[in-house]
C-alpha atoms as a PDB file:
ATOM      1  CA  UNK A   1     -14.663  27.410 -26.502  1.00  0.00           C
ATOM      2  CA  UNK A   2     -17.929  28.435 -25.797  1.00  0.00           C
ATOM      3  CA  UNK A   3     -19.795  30.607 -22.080  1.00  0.00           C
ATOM      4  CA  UNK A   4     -22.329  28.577 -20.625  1.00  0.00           C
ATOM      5  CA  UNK A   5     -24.726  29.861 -17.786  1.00  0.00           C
ATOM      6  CA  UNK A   6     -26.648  27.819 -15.415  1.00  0.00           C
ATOM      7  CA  UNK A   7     -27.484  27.100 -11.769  1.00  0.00           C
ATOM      8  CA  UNK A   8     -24.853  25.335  -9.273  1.00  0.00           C
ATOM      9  CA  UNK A   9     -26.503  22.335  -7.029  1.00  0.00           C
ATOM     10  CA  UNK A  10     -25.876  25.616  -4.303  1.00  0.00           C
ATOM     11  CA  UNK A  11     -28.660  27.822  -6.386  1.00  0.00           C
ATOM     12  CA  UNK A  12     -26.294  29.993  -7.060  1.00  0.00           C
ATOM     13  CA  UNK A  13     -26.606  31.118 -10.483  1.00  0.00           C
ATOM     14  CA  UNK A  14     -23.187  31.448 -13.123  1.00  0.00           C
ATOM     15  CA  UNK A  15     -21.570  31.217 -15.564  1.00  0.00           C
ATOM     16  CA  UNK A  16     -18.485  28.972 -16.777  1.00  0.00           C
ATOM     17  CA  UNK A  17     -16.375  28.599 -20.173  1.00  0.00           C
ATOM     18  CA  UNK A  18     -15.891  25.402 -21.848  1.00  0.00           C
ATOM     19  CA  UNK A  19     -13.737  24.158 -23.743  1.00  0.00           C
ATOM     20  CA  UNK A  20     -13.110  20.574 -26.378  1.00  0.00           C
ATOM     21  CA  UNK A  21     -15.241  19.569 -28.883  1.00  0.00           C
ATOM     22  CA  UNK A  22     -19.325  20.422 -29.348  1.00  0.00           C
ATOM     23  CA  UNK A  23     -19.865  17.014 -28.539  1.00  0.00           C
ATOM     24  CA  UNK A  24     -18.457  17.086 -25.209  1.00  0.00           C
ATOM     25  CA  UNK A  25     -19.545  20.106 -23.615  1.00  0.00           C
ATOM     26  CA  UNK A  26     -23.206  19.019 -22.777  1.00  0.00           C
ATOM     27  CA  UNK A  27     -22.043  16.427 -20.340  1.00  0.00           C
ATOM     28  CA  UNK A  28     -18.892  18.955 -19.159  1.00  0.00           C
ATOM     29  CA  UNK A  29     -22.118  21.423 -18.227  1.00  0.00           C
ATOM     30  CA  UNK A  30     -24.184  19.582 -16.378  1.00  0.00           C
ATOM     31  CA  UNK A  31     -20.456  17.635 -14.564  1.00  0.00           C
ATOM     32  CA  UNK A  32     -19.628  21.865 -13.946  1.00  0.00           C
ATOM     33  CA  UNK A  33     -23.088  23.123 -12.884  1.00  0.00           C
ATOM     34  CA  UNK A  34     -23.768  19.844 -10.392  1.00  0.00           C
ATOM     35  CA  UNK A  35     -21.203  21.000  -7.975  1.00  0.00           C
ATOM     36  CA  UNK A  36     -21.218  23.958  -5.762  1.00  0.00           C
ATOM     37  CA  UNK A  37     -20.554  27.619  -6.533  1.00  0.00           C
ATOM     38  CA  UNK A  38     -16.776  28.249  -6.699  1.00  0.00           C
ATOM     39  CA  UNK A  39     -17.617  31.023  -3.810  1.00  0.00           C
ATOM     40  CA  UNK A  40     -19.453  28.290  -1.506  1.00  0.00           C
ATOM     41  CA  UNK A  41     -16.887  25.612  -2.407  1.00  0.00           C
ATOM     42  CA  UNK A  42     -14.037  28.099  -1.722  1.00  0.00           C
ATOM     43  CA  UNK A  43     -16.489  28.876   2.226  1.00  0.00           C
ATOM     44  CA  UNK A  44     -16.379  24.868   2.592  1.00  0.00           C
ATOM     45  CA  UNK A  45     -13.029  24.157   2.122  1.00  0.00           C
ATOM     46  CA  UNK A  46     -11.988  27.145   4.671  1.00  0.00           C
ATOM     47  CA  UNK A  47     -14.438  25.815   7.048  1.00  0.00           C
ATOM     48  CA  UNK A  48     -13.060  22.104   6.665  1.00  0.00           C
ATOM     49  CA  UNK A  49      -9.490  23.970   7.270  1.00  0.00           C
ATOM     50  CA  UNK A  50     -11.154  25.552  10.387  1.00  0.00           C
ATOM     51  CA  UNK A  51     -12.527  22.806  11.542  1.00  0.00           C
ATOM     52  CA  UNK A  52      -8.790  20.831  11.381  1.00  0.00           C
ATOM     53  CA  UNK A  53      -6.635  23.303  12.804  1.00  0.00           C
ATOM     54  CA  UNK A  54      -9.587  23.177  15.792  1.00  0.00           C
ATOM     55  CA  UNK A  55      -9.303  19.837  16.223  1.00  0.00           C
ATOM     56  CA  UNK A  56      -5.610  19.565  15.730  1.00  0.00           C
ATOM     57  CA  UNK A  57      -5.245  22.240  18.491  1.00  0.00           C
ATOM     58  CA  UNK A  58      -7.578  20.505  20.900  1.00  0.00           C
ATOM     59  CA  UNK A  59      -5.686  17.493  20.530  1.00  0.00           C
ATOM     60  CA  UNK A  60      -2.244  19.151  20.755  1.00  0.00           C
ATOM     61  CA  UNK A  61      -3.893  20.544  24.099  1.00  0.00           C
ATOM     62  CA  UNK A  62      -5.337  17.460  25.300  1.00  0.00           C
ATOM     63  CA  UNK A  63      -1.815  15.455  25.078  1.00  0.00           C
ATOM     64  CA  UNK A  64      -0.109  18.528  26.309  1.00  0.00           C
ATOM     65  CA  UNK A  65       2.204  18.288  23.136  1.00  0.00           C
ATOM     66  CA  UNK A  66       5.112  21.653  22.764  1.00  0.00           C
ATOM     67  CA  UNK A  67       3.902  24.787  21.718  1.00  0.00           C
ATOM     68  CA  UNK A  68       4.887  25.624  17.937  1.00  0.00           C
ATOM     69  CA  UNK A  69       6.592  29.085  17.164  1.00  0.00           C
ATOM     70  CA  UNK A  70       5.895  31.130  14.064  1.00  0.00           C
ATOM     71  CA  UNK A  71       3.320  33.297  12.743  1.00  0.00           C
ATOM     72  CA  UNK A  72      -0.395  32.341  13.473  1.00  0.00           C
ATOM     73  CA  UNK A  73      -1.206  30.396  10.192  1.00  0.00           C
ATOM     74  CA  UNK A  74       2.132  28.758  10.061  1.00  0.00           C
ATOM     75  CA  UNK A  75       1.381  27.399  13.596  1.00  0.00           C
ATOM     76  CA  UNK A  76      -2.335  26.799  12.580  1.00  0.00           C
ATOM     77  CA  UNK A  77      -1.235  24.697   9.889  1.00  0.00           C
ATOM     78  CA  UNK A  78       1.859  22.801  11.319  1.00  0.00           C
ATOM     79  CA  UNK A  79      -0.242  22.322  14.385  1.00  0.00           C
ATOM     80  CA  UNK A  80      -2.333  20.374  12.064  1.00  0.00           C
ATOM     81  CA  UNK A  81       0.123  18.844   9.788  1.00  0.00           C
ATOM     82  CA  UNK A  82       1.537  17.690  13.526  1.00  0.00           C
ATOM     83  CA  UNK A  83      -1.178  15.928  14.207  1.00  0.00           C
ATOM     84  CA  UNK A  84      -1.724  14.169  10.989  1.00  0.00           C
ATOM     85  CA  UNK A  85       1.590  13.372  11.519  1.00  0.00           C
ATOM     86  CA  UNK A  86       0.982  11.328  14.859  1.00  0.00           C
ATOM     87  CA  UNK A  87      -2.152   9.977  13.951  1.00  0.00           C
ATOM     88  CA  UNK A  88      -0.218   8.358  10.833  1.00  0.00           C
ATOM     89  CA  UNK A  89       2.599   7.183  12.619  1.00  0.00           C
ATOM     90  CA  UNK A  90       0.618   5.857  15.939  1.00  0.00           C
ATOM     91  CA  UNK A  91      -1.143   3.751  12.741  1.00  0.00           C
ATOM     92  CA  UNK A  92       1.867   2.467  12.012  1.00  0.00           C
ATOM     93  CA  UNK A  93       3.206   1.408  15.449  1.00  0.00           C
ATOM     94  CA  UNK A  94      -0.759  -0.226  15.812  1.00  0.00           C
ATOM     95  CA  UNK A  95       0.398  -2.224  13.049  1.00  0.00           C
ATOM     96  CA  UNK A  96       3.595  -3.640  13.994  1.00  0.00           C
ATOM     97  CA  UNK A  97       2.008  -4.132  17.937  1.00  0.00           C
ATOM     98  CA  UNK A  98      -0.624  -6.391  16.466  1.00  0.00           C
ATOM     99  CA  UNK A  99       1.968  -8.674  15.070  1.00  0.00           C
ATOM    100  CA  UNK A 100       4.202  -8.443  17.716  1.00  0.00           C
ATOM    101  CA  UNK A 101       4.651 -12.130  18.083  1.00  0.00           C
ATOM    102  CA  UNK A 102       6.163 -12.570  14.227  1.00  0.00           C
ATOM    103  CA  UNK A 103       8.792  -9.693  14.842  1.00  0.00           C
ATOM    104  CA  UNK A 104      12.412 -11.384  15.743  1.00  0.00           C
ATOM    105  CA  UNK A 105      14.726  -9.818  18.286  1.00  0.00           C
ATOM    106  CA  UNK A 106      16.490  -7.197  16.295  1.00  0.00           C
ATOM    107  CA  UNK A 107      13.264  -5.882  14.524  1.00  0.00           C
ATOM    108  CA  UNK A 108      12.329  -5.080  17.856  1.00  0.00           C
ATOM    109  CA  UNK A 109      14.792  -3.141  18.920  1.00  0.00           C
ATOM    110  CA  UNK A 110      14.197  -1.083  15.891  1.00  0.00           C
ATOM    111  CA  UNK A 111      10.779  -0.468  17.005  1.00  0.00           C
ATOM    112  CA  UNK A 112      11.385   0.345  20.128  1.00  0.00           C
ATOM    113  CA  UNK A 113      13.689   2.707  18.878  1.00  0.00           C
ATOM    114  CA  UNK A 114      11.391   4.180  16.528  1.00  0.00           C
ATOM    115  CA  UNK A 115       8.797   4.373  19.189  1.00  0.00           C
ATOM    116  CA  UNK A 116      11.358   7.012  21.333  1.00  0.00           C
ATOM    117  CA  UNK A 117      12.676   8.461  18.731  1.00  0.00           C
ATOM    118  CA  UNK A 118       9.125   9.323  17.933  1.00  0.00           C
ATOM    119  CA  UNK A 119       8.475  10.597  21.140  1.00  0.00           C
ATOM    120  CA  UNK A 120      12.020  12.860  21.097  1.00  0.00           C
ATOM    121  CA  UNK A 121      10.835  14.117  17.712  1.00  0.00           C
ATOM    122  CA  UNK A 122       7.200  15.479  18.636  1.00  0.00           C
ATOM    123  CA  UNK A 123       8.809  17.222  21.599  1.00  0.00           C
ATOM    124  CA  UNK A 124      12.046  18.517  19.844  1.00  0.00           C
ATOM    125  CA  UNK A 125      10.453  19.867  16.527  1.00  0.00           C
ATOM    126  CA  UNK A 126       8.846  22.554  17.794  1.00  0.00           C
ATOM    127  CA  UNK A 127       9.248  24.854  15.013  1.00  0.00           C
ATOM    128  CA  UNK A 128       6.528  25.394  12.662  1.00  0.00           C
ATOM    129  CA  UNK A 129       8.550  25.517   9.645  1.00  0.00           C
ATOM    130  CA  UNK A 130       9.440  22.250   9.903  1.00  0.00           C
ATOM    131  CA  UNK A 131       6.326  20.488   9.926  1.00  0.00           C
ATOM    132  CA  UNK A 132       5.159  22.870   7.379  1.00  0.00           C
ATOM    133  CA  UNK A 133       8.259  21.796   4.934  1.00  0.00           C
ATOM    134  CA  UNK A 134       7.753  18.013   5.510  1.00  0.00           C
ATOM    135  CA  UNK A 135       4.688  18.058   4.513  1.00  0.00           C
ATOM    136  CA  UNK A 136       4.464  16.135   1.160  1.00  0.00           C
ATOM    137  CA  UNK A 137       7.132  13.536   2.598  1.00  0.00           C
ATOM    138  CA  UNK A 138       5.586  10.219   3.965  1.00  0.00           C
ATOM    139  CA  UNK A 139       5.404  10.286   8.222  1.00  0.00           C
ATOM    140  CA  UNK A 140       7.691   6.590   8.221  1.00  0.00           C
ATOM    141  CA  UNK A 141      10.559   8.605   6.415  1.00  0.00           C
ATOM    142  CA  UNK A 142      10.163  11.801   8.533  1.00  0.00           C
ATOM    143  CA  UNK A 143      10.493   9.796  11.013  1.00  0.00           C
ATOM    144  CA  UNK A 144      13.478   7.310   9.836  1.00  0.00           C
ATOM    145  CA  UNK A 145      15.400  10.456   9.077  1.00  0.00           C
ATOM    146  CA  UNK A 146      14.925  12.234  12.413  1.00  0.00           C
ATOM    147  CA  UNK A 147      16.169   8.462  14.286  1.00  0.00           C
ATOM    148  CA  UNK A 148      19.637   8.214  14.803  1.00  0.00           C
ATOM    149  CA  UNK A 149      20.234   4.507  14.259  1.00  0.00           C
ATOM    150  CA  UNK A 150      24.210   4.721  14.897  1.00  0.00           C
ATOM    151  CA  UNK A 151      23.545   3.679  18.392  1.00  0.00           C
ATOM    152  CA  UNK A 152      21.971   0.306  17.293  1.00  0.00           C
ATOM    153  CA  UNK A 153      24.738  -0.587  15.046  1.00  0.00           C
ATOM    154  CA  UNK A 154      27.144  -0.126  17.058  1.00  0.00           C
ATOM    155  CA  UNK A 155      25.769  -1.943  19.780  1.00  0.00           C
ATOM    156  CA  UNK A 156      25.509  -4.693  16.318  1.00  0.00           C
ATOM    157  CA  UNK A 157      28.435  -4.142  15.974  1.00  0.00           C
ATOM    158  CA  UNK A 158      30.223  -4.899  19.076  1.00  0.00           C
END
């Protein structure tokens, strides 16, 4: 292990500690030293954040989706964890509507249901806590948990 100082691709100057062999740590300098300062990486990435929950919120605006409750960065980031969210799953539906003609009778159904359930969901889950606690699961499962598919089968069924 060994300190290392140097100049970021930012200009800022530091300092970082390596680690692994001799042989190694040349390359593991200059891989450290040509990014950013961990300060001005750490100012981009809250910027990027900024710039997400902004556009998250004028979209939430613009297709006059529900109000989320909670505190004010729980509703900053579900608002944008929303809207990743509907962007993902508005993919989706693209998807399926562009091969519309190869989808049989009861697949349809389905996607029609999928399509209001979708619709039920974004205006139902208002709570910020939710969107903030689905987060690492895929939008298709959020979604296939939240429809209630008992109606179809037993309309199947029948």
């Amino acid at each position: 292990m060994a300190w290392h100082d140097g100049e970021y691709a930012c200009g800022h100057k530091g300092r970082v500690q390596i680690y692994g062999p001799s042989k190694d740590r040349e390359w593991k300098q200059r891989y450290e030293f040509a990014k950013k300062c961990p300060d001005c990486r750490e100012k981009d990435f809250a910027e990027k954040i900024k710039k997400d929950n902004q556009k998250a919120k004028e979209f939430s605006e613009k297709r006059g989706l529900p109000s989320l409750t909670g505190s004010d960065k729980q509703i900053d980031w579900a608002t944008t964890l929303r809207h990743n969210f509907i962007l993902a799953i508005e993919e989706e539906f693209e998807k399926v509507e562009n091969n519309i003609s190869s989808i049989n009778e009861s697949e349809l159904k389905i996607f029609n249901h999928m399509k209001v359930a979708f619709e039920n969901m974004i205006k139902a889950k208002t709570d910020s806590k939710f969107w903030i606690d689905s987060r690492t699961q895929r939008p298709t499962s959020i979604l296939h948990e939240y429809a209630d598919f008992s109606e179809l089968v037993q309309k199947r069924d029948e």
